[in-house]
Protein backbone atom coordinates (compact mmCIF):
# COMPACT_ATOMS: atom_id res chain seq x y z
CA UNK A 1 -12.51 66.31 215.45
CA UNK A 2 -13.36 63.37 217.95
CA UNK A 3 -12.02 60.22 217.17
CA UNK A 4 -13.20 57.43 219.33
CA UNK A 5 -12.00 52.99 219.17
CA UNK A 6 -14.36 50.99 221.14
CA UNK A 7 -14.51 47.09 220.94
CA UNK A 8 -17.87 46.06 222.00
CA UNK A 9 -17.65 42.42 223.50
CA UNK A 10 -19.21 39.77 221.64
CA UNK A 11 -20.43 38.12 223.31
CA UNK A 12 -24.21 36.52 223.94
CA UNK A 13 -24.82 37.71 227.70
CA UNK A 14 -27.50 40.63 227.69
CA UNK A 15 -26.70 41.46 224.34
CA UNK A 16 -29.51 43.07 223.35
CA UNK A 17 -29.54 45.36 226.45
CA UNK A 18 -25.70 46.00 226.06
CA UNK A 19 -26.17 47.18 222.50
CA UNK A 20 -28.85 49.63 223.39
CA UNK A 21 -26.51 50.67 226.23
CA UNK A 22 -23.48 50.94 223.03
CA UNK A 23 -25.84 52.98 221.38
CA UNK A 24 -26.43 55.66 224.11
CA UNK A 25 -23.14 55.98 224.98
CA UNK A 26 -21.82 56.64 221.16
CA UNK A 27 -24.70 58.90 221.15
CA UNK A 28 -23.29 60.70 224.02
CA UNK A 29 -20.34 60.81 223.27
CA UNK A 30 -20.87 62.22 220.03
CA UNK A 31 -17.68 61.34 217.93
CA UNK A 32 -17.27 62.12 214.17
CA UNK A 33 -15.54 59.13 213.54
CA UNK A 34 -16.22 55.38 215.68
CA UNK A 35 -13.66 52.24 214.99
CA UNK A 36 -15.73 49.74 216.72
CA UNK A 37 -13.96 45.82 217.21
CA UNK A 38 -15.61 43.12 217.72
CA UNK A 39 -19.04 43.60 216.17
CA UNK A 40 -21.45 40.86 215.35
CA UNK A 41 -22.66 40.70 211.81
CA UNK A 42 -26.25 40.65 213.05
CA UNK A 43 -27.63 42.36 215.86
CA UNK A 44 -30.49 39.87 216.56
CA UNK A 45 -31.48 37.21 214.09
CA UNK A 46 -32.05 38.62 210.36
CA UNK A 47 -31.26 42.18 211.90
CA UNK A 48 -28.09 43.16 209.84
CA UNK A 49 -25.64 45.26 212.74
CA UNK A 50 -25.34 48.36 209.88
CA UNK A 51 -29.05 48.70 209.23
CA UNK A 52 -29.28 48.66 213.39
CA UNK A 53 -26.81 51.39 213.19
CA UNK A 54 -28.48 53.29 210.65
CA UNK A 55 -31.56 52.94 212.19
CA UNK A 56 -30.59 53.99 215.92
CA UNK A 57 -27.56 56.81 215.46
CA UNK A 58 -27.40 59.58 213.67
CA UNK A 59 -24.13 58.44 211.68
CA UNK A 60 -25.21 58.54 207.98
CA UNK A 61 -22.25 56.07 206.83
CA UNK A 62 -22.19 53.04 208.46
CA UNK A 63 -19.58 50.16 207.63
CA UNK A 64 -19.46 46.81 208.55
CA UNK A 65 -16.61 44.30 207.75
CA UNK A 66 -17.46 40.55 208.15
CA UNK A 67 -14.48 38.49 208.76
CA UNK A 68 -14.48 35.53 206.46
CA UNK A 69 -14.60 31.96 207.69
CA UNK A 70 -16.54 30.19 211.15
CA UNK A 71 -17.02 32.11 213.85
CA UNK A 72 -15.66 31.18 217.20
CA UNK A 73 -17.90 28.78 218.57
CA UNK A 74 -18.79 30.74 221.94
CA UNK A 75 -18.97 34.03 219.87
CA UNK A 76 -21.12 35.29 216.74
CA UNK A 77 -19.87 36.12 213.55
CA UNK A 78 -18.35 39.43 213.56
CA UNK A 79 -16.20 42.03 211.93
CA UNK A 80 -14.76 45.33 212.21
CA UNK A 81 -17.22 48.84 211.53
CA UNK A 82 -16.94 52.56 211.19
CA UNK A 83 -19.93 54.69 212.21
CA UNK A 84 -18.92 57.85 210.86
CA UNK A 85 -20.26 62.28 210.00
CA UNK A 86 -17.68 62.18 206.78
CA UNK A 87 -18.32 60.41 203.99
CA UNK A 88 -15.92 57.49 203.55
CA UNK A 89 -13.76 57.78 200.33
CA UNK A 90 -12.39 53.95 200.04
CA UNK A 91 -11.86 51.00 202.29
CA UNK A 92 -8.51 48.54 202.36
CA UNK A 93 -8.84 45.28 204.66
CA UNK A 94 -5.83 43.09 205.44
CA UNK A 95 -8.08 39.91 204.47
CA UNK A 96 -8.67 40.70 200.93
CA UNK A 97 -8.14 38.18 198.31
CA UNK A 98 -7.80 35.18 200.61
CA UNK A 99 -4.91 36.83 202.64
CA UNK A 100 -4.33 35.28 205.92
CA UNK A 101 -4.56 37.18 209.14
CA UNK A 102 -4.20 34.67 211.85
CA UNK A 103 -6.89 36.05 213.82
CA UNK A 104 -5.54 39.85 213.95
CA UNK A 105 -7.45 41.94 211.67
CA UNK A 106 -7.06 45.70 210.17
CA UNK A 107 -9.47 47.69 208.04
CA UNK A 108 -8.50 51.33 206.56
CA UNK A 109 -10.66 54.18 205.60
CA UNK A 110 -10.32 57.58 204.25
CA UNK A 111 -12.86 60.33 204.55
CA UNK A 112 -13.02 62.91 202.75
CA UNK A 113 -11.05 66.24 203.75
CA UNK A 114 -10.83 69.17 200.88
CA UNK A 115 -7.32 70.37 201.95
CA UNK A 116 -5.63 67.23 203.48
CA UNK A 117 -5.92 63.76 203.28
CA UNK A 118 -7.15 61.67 206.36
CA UNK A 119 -7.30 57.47 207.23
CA UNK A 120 -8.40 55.84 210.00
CA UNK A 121 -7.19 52.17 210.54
CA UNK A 122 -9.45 50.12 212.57
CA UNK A 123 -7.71 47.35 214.22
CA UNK A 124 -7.93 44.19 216.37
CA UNK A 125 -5.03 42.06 216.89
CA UNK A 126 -4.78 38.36 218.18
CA UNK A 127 -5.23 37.93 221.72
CA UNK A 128 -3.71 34.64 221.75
CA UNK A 129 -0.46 34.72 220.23
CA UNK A 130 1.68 37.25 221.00
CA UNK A 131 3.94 36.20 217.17
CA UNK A 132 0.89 36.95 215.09
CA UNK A 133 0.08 40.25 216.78
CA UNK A 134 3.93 40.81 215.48
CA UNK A 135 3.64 39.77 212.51
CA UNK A 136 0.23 41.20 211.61
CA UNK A 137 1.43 44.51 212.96
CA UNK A 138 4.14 45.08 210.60
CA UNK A 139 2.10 43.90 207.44
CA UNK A 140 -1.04 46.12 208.48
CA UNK A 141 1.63 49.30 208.78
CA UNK A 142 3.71 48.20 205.30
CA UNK A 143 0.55 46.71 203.19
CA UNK A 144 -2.24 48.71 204.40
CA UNK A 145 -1.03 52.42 205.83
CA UNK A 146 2.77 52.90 204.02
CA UNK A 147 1.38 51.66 200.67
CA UNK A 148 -0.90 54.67 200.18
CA UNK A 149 0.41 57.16 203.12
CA UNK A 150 -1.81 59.93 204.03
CA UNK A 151 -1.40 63.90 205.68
CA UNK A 152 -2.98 62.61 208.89
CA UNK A 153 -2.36 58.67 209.86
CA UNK A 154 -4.62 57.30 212.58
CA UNK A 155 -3.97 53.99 214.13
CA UNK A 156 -6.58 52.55 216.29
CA UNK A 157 -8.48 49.66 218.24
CA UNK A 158 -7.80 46.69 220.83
CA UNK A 159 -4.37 45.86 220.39
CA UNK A 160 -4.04 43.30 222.90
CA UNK A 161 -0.80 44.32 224.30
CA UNK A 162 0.18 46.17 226.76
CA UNK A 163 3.61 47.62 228.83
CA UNK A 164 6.69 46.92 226.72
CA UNK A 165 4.97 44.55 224.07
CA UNK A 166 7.59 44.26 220.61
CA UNK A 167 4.84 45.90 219.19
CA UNK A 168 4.12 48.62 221.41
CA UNK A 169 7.78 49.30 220.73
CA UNK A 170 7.45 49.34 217.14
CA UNK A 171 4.14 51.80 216.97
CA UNK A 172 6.56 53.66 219.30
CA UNK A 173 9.73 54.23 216.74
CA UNK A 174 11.84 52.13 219.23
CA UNK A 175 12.46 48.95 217.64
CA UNK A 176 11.90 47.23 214.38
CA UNK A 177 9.93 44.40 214.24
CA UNK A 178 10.78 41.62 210.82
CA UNK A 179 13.54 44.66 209.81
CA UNK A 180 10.96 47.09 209.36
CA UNK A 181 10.45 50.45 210.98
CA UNK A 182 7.40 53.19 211.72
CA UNK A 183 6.83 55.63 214.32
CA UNK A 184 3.51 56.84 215.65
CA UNK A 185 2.31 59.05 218.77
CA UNK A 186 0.47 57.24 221.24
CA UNK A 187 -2.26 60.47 222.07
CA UNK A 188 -3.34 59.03 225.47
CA UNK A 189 0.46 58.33 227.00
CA UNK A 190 1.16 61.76 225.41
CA UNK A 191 -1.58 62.98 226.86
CA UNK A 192 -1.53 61.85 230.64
CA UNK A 193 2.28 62.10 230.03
CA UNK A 194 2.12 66.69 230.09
CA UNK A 195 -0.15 66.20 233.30
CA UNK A 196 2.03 63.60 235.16
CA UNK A 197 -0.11 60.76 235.18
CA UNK A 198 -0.22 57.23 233.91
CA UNK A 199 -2.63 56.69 231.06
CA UNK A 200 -5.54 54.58 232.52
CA UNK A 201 -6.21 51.18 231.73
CA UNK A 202 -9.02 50.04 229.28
CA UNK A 203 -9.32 46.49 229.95
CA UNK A 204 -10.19 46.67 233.46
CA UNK A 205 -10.14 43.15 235.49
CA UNK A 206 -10.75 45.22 238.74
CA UNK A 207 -13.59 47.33 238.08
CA UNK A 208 -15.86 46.24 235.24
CA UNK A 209 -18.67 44.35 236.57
CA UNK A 210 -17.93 41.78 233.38
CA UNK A 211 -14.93 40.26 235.00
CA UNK A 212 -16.36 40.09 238.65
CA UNK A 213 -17.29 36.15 238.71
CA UNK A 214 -13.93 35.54 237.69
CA UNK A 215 -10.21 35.32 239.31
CA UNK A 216 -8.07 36.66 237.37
CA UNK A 217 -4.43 37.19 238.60
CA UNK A 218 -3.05 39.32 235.80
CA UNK A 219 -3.37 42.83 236.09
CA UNK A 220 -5.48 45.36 234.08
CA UNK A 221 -4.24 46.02 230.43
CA UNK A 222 -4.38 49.30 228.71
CA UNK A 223 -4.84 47.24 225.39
CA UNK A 224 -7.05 49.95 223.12
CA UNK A 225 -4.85 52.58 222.16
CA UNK A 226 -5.33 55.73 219.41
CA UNK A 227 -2.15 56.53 217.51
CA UNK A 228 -1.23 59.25 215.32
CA UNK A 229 1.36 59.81 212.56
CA UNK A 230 2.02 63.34 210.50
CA UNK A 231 3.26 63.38 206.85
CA UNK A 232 6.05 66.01 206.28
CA UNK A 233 5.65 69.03 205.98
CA UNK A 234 1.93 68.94 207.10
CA UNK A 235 1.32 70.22 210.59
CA UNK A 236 0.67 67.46 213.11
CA UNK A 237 -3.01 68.14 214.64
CA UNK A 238 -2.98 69.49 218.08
CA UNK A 239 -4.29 66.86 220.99
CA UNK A 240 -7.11 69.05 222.51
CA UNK A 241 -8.42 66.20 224.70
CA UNK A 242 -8.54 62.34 225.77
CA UNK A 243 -10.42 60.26 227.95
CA UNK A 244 -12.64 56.85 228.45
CA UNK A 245 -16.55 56.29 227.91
CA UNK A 246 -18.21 53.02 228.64
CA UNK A 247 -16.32 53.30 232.53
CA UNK A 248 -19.76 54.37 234.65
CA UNK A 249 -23.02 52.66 234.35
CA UNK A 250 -24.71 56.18 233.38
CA UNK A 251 -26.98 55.27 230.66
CA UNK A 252 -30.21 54.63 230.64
CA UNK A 253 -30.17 50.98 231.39
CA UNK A 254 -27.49 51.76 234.29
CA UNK A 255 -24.96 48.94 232.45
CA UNK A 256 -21.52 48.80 231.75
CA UNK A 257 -21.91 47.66 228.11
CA UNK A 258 -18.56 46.03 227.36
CA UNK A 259 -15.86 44.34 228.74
CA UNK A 260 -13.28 46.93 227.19
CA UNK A 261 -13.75 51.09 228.09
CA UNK A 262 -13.70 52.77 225.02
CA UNK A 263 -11.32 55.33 224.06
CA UNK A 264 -11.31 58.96 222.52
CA UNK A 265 -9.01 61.61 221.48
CA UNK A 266 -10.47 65.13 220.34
CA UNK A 267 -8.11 66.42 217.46
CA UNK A 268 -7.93 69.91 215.66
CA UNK A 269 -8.05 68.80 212.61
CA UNK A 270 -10.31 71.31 210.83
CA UNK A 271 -13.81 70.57 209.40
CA UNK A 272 -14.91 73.38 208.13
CA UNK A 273 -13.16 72.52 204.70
CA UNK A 274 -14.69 68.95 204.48
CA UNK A 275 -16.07 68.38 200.63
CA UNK A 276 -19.44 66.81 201.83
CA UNK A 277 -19.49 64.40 198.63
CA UNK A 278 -21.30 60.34 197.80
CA UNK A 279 -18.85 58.45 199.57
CA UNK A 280 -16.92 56.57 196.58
CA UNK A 281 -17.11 52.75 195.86
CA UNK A 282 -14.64 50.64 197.77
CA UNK A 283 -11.72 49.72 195.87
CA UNK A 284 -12.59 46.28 195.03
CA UNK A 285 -10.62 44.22 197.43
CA UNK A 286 -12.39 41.73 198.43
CA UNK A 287 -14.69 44.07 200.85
CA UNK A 288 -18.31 42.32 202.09
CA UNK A 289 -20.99 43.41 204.45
């Protein structure tokens, strides 16, 4: 099972070329489940981005969470989505009823697995403020995730930290952030870590042809991470494989499309057993788009 995060830049410059150029490489790359950040709700004026999505992958559910409130003025509106082969059982999103996020957001879906239970949590956490991405953290883990805990846990998207970030440390079991605990595997340190390398960086000031105007004296982040956490007694899946996409300009238009690399992990979690079922309603939570 490939699980892929992938935040696409909103942004205005070439972003009609850039979202063909998202398209061909998700199309490549061929994962069963996509946690995309920073979409816009349309993708050109009275375009919604899921009917796009519908209309140029193969992914037969689509799902795309509109923030509420103004946009940023330099940006579009936007949200979070999952392009996804499973049908999607029920969606939980950190915003519902009014609840305020302080700029980091978190959306949760299950999909539908006959013999185990599987969520994916799709997030994006503040860039700005290091005390929100800590204090979002720990209510997206406690509210969202703990609340209803699954077999299989995946954690995913642009966190915005990097190194020995408080809540790097608290994915990582080692510290609590606000008294509260969790522990997750980070696949890609885990990864790189058996073959005796560093995990690369996904937010690349260096190399990606997006940040090449610009001087920018802090180094290059590995900010989009995939995390995994294993219910007892089920067996944690094995990590067959990780890597980036989005890195070379091979697509058709010869473009980096974003100003993040996206990440995937290939998992064996088993799919021969999934019940192919109507995804269900969401669960009434305040859920748009």
């Amino acid at each position: 099972m490939r699980i892929t995060t992938y935040n696409i830049w909103n942004a205005k410059r070439n972003w009609s070329k850039r979202l063909a150029a998202i398209v061909e490489e998700l199309a490549a790359l061929d994962a069963d489940v996509v946690a995309l950040q920073e979409v816009p709700v349309e993708a050109a004026p009275g375009l919604p981005i899921d009917r796009y999505f519908r209309e140029h992958t193969s992914y037969p559910h689509v799902l795309h969470l509109p923030y509420p409130g103004p946009a940023d003025k330099r940006e579009w509106p936007e949200g979070l989505a999952f392009l996804s082969k499973l049908p999607i059982e029920n969606v939980r999103i950190n915003w519902a009823d009014d609840q305020p996020t302080d700029n980091s957001w978190a959306a949760r879906i299950l999909v539908c697995q006959a013999d185990s239970s599987l969520s994916i949590t799709n997030v994006h956490l503040d860039w700005r403020h290091a005390a929100s991405r800590e204090r979002h953290i720990v209510r997206i883990v406690r509210d969202l995730i703990d609340a209803r805990p699954c077999d299989v846990d995946l954690l995913c998207g642009d966190l915005n930290d990097d190194s020995d970030a408080p809540v790097l440390q608290f994915l990582d079991g080692r510290a609590s952030l606000d008294g509260y605990r969790t522990r997750w595997r980070d696949l890609a340190a885990e990864w790189h870590a058996a073959r005796g390398e560093s995990p690369p960086v996904t937010l690349d000031f260096e190399h990606n042809p997006r940040w090449k105007s610009m001087t920018i004296a802090n180094p290059s982040k590995r900010v989009d991470r995939i995390y995994l956490r294993t219910a007892e007694p089920a067996s944690p899946p094995n990590t067959l494989r990780v890597g980036l996409f989005g890195k070379h300009p091979t697509n058709r238009l010869g473009i980096i499309p974003s100003d993040h690399y996206g990440l995937f992990v290939d998992l064996d979690v088993p799919l021969t057993s999934v019940t192919l079922a109507p995804p269900l309603p969401c669960e009434g939570e305040g859920v748009g788009g």
